[in-house]
PDB file of N, CA and C in Angstrom:
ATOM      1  N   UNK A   1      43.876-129.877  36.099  1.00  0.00           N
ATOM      2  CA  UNK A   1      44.723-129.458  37.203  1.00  0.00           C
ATOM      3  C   UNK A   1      44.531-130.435  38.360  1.00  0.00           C
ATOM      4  N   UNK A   2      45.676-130.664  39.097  1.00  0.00           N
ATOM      5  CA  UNK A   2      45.279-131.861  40.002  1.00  0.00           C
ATOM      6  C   UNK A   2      44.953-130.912  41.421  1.00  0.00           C
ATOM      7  N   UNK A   3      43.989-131.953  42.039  1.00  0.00           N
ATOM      8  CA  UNK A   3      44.157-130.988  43.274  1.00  0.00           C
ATOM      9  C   UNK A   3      44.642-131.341  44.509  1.00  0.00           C
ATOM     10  N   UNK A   4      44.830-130.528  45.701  1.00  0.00           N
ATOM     11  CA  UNK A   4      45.584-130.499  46.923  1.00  0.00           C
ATOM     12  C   UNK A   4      44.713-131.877  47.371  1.00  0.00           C
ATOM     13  N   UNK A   5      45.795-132.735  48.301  1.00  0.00           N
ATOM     14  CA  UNK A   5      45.135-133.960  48.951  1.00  0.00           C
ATOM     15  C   UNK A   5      45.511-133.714  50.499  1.00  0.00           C
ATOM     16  N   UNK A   6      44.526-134.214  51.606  1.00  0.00           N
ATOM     17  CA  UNK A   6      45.174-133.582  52.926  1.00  0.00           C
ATOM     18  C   UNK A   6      46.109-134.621  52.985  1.00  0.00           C
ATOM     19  N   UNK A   7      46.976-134.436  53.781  1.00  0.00           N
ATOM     20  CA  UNK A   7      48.123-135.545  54.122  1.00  0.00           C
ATOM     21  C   UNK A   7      47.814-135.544  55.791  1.00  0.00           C
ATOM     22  N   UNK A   8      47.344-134.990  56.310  1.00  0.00           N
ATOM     23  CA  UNK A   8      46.787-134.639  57.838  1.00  0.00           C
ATOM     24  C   UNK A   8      46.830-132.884  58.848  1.00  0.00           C
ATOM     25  N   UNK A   9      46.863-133.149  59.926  1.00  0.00           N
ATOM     26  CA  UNK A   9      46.765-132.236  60.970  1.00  0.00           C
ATOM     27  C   UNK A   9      48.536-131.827  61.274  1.00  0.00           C
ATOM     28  N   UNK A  10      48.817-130.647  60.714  1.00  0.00           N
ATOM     29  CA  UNK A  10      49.811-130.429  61.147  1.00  0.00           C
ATOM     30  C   UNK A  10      50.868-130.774  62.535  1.00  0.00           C
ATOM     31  N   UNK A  11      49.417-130.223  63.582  1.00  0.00           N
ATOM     32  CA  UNK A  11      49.645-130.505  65.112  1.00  0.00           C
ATOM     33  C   UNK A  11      49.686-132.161  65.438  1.00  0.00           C
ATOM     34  N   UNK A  12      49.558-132.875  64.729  1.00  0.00           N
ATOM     35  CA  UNK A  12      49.847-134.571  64.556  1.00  0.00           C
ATOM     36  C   UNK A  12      50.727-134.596  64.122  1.00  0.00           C
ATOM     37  N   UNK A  13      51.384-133.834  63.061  1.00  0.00           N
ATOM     38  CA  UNK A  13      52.374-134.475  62.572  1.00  0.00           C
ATOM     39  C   UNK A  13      53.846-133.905  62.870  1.00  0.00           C
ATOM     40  N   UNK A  14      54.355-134.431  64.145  1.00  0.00           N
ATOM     41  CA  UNK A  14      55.605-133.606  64.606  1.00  0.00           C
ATOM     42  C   UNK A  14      57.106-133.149  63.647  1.00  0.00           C
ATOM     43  N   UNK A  15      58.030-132.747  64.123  1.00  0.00           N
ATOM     44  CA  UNK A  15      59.474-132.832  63.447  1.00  0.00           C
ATOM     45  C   UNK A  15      60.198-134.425  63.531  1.00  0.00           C
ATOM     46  N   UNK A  16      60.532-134.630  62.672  1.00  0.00           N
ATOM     47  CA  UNK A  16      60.816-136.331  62.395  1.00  0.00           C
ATOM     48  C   UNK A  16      59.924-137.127  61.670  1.00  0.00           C
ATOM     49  N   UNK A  17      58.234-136.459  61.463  1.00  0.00           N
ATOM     50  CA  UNK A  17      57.484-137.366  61.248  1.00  0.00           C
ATOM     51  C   UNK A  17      57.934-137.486  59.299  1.00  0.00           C
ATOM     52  N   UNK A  18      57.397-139.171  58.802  1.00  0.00           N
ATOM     53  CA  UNK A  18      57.014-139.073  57.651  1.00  0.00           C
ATOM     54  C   UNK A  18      55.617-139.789  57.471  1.00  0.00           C
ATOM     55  N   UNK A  19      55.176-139.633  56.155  1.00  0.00           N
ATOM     56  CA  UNK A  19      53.621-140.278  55.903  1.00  0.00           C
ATOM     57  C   UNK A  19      54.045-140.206  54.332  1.00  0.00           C
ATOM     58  N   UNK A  20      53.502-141.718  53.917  1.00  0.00           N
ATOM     59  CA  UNK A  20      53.420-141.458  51.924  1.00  0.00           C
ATOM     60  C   UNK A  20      52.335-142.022  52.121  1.00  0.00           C
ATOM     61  N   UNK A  21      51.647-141.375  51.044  1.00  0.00           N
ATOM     62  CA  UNK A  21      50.344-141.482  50.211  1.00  0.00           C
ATOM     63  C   UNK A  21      49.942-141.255  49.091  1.00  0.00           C
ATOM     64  N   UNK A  22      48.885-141.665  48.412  1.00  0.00           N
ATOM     65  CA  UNK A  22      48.473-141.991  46.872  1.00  0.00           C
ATOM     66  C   UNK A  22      48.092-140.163  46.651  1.00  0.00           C
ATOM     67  N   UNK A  23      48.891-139.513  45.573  1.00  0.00           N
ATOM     68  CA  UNK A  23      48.260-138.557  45.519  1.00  0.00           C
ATOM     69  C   UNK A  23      48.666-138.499  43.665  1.00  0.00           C
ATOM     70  N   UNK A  24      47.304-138.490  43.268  1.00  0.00           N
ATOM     71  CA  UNK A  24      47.037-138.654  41.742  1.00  0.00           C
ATOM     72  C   UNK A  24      47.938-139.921  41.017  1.00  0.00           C
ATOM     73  N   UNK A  25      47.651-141.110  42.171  1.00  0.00           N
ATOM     74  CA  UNK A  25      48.502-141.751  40.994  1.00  0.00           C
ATOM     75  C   UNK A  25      50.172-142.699  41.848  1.00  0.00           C
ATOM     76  N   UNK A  26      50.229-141.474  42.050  1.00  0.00           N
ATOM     77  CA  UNK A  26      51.795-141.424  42.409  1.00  0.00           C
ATOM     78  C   UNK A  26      52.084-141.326  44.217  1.00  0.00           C
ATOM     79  N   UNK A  27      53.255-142.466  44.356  1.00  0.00           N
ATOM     80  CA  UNK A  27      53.566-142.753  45.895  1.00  0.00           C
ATOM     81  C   UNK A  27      54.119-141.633  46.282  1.00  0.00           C
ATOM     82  N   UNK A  28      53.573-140.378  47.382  1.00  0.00           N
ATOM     83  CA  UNK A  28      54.238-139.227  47.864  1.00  0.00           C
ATOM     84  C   UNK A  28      54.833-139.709  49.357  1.00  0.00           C
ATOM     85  N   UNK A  29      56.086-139.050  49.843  1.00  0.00           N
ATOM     86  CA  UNK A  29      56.432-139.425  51.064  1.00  0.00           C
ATOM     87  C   UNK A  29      56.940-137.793  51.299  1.00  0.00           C
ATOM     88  N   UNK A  30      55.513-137.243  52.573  1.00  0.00           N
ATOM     89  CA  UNK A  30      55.917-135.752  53.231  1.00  0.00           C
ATOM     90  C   UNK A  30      56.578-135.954  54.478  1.00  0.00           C
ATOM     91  N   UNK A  31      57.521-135.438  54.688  1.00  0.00           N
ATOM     92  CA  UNK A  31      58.463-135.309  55.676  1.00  0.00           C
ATOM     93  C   UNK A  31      58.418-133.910  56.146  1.00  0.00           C
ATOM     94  N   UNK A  32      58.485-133.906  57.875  1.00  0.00           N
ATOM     95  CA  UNK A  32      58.111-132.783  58.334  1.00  0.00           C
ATOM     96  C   UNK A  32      59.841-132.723  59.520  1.00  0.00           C
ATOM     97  N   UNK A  33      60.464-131.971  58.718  1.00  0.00           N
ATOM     98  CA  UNK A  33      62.022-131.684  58.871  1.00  0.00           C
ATOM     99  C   UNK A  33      62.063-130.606  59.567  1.00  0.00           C
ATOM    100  N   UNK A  34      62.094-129.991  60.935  1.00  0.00           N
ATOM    101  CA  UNK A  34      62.185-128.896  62.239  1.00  0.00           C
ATOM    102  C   UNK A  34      61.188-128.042  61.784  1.00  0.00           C
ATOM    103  N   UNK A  35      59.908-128.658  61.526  1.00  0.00           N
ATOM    104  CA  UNK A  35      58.958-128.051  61.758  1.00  0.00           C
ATOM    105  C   UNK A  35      58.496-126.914  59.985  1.00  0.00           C
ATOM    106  N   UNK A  36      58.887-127.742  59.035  1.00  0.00           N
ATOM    107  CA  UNK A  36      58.988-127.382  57.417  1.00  0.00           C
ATOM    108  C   UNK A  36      58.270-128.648  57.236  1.00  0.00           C
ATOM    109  N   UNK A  37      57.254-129.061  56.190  1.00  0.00           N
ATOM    110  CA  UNK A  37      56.696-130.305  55.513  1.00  0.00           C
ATOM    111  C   UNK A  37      57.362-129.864  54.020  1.00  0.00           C
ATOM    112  N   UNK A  38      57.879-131.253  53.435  1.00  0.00           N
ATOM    113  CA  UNK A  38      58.244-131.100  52.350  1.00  0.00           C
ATOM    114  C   UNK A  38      58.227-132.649  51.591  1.00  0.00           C
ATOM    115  N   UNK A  39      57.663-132.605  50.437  1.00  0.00           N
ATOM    116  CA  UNK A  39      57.096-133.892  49.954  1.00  0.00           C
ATOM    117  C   UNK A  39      57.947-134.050  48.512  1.00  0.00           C
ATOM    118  N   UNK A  40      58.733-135.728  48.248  1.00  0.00           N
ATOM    119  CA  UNK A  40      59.288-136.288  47.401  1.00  0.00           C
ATOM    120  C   UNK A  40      58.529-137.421  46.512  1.00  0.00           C
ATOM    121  N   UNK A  41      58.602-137.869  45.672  1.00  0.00           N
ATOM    122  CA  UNK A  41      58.347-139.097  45.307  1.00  0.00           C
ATOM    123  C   UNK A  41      58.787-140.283  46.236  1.00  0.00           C
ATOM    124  N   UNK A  42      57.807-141.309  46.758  1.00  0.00           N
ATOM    125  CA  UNK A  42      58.317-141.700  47.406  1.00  0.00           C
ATOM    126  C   UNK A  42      59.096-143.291  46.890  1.00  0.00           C
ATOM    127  N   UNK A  43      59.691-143.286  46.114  1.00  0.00           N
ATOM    128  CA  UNK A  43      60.496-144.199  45.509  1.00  0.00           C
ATOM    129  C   UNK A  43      61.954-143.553  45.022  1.00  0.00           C
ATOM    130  N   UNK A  44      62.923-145.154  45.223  1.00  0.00           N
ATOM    131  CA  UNK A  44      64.035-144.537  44.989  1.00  0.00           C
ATOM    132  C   UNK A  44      64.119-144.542  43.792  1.00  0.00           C
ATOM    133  N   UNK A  45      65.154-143.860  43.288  1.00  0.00           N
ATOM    134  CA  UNK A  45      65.694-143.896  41.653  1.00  0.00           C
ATOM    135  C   UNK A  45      66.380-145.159  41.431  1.00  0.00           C
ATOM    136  N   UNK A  46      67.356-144.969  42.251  1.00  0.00           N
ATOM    137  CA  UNK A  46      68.052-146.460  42.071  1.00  0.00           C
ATOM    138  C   UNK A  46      67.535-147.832  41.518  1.00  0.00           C
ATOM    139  N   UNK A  47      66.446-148.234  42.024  1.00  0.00           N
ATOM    140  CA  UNK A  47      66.059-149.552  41.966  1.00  0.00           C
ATOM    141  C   UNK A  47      64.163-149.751  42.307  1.00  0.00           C
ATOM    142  N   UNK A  48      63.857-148.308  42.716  1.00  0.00           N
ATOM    143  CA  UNK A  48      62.363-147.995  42.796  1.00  0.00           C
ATOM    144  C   UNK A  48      61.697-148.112  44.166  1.00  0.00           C
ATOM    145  N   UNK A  49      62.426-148.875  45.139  1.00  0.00           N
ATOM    146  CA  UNK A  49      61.965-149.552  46.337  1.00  0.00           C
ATOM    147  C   UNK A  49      61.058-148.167  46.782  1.00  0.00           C
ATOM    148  N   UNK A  50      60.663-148.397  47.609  1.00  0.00           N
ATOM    149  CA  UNK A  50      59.735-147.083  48.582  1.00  0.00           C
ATOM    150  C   UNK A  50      61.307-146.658  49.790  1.00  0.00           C
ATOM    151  N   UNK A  51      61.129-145.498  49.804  1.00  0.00           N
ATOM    152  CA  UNK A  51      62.044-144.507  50.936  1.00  0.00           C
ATOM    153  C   UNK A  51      61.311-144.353  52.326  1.00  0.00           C
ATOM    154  N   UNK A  52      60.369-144.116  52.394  1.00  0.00           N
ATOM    155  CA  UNK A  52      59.512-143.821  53.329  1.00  0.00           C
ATOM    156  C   UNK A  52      60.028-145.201  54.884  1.00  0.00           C
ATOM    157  N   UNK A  53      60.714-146.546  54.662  1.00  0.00           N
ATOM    158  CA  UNK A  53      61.300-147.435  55.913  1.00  0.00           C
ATOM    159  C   UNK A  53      62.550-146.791  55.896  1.00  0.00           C
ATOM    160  N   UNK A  54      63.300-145.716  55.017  1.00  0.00           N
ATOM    161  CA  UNK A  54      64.652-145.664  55.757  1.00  0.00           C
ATOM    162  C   UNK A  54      64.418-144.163  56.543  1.00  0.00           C
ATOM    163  N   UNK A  55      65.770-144.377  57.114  1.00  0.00           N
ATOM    164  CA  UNK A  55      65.513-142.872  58.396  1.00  0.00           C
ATOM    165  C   UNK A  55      65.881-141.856  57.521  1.00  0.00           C
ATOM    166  N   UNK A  56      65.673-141.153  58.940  1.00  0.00           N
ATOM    167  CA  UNK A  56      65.927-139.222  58.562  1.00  0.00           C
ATOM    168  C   UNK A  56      66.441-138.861  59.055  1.00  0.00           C
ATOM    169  N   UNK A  57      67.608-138.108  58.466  1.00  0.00           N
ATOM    170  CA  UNK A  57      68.634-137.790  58.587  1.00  0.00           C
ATOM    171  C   UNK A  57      69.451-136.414  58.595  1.00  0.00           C
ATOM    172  N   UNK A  58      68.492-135.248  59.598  1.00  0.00           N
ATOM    173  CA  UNK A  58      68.121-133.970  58.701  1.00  0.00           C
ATOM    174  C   UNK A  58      67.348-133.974  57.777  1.00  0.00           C
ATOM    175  N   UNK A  59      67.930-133.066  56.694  1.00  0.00           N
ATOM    176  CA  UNK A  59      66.866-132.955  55.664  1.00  0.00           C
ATOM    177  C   UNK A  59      67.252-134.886  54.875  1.00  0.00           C
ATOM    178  N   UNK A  60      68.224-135.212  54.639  1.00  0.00           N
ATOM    179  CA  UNK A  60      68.192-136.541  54.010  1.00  0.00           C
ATOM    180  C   UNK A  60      68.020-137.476  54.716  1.00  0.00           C
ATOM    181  N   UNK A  61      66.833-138.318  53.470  1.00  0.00           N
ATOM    182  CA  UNK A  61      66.375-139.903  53.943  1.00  0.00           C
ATOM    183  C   UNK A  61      67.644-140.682  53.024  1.00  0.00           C
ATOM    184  N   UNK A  62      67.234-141.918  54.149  1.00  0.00           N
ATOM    185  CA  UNK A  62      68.380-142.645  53.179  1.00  0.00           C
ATOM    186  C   UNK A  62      67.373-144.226  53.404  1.00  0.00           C
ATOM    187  N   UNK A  63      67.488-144.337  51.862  1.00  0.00           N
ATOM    188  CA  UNK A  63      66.956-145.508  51.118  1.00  0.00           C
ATOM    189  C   UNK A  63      67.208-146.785  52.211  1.00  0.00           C
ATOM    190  N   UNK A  64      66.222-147.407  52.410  1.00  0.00           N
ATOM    191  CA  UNK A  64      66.773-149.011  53.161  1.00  0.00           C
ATOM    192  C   UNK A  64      67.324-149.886  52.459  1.00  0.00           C
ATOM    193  N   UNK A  65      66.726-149.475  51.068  1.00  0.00           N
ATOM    194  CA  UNK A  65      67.389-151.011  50.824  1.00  0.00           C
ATOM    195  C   UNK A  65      68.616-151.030  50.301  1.00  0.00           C
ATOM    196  N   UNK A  66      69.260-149.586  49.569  1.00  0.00           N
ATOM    197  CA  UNK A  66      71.110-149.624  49.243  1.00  0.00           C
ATOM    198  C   UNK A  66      71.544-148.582  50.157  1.00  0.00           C
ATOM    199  N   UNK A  67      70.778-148.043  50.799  1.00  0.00           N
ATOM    200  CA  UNK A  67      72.003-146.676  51.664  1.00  0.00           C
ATOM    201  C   UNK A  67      71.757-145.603  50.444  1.00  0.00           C
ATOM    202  N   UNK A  68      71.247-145.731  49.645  1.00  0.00           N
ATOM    203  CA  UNK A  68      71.542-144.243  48.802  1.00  0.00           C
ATOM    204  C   UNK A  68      70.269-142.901  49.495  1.00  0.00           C
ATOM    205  N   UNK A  69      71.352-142.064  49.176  1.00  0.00           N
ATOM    206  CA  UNK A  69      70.608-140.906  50.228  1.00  0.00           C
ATOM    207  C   UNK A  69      69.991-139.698  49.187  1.00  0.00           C
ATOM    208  N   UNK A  70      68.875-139.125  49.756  1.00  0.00           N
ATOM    209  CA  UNK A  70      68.352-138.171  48.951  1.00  0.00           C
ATOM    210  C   UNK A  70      67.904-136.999  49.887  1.00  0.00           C
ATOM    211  N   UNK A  71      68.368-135.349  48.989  1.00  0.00           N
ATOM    212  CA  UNK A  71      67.376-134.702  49.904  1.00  0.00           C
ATOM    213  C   UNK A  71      66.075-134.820  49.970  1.00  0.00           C
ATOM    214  N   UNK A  72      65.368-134.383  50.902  1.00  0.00           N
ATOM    215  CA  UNK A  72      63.649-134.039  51.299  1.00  0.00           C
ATOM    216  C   UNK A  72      62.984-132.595  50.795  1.00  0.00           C
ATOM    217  N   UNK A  73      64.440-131.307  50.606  1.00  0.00           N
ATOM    218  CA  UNK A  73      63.818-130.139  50.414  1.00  0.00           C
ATOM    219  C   UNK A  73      63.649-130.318  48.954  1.00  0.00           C
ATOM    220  N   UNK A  74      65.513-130.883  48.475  1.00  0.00           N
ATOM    221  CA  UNK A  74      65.442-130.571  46.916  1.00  0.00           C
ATOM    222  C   UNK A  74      64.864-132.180  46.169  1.00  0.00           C
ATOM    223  N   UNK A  75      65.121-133.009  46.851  1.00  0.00           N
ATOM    224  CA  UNK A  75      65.058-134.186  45.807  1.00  0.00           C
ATOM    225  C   UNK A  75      66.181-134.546  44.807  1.00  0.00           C
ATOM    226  N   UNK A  76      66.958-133.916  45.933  1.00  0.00           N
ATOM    227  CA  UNK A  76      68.480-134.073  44.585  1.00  0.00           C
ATOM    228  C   UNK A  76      68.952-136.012  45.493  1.00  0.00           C
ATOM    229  N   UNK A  77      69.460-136.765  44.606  1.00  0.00           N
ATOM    230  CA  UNK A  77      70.207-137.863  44.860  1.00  0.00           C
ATOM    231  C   UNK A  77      71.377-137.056  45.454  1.00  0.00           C
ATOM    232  N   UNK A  78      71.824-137.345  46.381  1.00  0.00           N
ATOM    233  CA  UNK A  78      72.525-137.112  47.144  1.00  0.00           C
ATOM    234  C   UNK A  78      74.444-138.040  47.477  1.00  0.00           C
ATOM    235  N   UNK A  79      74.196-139.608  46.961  1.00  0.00           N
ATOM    236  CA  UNK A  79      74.913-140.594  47.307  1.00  0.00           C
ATOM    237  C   UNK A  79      74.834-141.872  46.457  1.00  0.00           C
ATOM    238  N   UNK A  80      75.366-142.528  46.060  1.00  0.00           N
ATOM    239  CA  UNK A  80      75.067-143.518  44.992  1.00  0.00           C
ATOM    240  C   UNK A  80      74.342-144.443  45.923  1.00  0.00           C
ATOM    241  N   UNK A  81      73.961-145.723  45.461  1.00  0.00           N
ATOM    242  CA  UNK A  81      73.544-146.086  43.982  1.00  0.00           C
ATOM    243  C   UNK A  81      72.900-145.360  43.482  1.00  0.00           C
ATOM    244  N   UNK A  82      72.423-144.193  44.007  1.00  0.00           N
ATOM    245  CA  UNK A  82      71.248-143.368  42.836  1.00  0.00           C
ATOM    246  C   UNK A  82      71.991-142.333  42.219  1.00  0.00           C
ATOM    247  N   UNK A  83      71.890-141.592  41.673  1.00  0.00           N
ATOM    248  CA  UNK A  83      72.300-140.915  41.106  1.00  0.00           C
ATOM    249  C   UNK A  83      71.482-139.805  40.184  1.00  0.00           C
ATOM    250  N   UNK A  84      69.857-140.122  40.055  1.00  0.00           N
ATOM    251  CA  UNK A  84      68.800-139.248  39.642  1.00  0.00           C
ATOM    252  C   UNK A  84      68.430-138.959  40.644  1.00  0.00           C
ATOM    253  N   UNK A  85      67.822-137.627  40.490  1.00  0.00           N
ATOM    254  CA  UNK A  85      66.570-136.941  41.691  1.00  0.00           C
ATOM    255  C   UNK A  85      65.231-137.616  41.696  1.00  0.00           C
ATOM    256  N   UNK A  86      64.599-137.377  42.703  1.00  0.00           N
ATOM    257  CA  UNK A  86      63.179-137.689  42.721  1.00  0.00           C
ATOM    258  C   UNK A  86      62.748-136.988  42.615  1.00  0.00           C
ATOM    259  N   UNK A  87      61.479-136.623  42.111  1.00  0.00           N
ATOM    260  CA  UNK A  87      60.529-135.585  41.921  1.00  0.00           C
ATOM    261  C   UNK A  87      60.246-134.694  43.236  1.00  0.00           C
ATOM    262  N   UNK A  88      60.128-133.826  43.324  1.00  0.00           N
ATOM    263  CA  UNK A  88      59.497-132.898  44.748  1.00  0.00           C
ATOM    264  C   UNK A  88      57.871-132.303  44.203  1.00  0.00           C
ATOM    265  N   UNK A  89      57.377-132.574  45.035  1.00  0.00           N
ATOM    266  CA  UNK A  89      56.140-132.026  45.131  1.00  0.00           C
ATOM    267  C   UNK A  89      55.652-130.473  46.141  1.00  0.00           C
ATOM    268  N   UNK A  90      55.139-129.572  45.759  1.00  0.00           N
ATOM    269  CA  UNK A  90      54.613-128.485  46.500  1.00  0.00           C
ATOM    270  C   UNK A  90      53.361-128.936  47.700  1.00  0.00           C
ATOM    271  N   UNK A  91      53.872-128.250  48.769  1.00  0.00           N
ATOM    272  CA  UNK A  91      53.422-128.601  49.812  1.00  0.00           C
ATOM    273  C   UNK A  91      52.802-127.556  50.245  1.00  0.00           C
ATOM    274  N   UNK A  92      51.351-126.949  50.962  1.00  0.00           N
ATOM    275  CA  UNK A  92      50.912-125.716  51.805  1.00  0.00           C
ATOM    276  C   UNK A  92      50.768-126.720  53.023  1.00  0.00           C
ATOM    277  N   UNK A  93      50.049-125.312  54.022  1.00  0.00           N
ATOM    278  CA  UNK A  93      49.142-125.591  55.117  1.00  0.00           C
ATOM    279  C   UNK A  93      48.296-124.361  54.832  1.00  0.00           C
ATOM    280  N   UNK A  94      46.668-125.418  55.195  1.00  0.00           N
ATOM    281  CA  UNK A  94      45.451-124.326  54.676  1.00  0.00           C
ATOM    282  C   UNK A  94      44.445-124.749  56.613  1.00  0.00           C
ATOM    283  N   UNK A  95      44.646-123.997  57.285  1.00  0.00           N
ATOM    284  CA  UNK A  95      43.460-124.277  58.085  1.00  0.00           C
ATOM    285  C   UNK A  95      43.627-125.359  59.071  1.00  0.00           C
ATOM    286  N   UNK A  96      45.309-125.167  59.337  1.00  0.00           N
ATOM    287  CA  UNK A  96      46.125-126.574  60.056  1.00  0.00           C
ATOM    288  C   UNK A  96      46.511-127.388  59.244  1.00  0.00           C
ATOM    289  N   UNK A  97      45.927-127.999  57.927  1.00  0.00           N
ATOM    290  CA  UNK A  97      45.973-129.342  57.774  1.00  0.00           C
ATOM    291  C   UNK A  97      47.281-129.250  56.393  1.00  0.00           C
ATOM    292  N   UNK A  98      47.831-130.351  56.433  1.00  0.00           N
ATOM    293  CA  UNK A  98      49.110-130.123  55.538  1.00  0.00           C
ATOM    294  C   UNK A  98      48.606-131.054  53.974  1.00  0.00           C
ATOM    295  N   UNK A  99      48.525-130.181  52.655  1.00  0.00           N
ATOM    296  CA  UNK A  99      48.183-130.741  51.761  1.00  0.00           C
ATOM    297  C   UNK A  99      49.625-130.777  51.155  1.00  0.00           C
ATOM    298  N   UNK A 100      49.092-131.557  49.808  1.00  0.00           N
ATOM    299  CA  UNK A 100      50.288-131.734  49.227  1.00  0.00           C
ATOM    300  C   UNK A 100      49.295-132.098  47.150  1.00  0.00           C
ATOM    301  N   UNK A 101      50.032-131.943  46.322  1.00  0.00           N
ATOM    302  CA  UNK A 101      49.888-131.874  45.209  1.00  0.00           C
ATOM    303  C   UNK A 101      50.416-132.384  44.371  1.00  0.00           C
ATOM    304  N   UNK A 102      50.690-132.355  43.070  1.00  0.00           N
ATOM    305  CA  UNK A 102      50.916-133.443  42.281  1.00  0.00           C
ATOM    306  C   UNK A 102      50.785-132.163  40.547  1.00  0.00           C
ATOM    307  N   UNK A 103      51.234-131.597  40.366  1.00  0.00           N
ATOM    308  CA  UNK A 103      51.095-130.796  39.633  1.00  0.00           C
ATOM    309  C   UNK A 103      51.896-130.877  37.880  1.00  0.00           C
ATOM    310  N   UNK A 104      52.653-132.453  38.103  1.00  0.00           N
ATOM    311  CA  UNK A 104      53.058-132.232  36.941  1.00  0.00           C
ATOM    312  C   UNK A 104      52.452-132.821  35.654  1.00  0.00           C
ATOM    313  N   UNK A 105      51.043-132.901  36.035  1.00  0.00           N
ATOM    314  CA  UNK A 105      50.311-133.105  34.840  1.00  0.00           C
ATOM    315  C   UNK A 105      49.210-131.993  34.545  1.00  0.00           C
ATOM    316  N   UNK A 106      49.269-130.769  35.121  1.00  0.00           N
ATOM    317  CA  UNK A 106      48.575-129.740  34.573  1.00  0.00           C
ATOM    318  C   UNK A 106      48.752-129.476  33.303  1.00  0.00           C
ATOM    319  N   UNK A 107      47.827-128.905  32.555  1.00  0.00           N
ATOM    320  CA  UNK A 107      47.661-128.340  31.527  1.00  0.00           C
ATOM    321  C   UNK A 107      48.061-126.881  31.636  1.00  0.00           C
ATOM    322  N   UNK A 108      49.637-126.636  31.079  1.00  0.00           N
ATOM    323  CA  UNK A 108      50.341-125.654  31.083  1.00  0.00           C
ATOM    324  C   UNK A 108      49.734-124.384  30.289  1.00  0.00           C
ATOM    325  N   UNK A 109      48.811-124.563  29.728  1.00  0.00           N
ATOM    326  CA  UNK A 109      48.275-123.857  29.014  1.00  0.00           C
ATOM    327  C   UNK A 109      46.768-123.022  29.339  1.00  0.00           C
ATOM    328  N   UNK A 110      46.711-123.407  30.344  1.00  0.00           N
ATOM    329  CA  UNK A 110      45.854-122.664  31.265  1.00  0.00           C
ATOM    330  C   UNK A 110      44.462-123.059  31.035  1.00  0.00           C
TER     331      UNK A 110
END
């Protein structure tokens, strides 16, 4: 089972903010959208680049390097060039601090 990684201090991390980080492996980019944290893969589908230099846009970032836009809640592709989702990751807050997870390599089987 993988476990929760902090991503930081809630009270640091305002509405607008993003942060990606290594969590099991994999580039996460949490976005904290009117005061909700919600974490994607942070690469595009399109072409792989990292999302985390283009803006925010509400809930959608949009890719720097083609304009293709994705949500932050769902991870749905939103706008071409992409056209796949990115993964979404589960996000808490435990004690202020905003973790984030990586869960799709658990052992489903308990």
């Amino acid at each position: 089972m993988s476990d929760w990684v902090d991503v930081g201090l809630l009270a640091d991390f305002p509405p607008g903010s993003v942060k990606s980080l290594d969590v099991d492996g994999t580039q996460v980019a949490v976005f904290n959208v009117d005061g909700a944290c919600h974490a994607i893969e942070d690469c595009c589908t399109h072409d792989g680049g990292i999302l985390t230099g283009g803006a925010l846009e509400g809930d959608e970032v949009i890719c720097p390097r083609h304009g293709a836009r994705f949500c932050v809640r769902t991870g749905r592709a939103l706008s071409p060039p992409a056209y796949e989702d990115v993964a979404v990751f589960p996000v808490r807050i435990e004690g202020g601090v905003i973790q984030v997870r990586d869960p799709r390599w658990d052992d489903e089987g308990g």
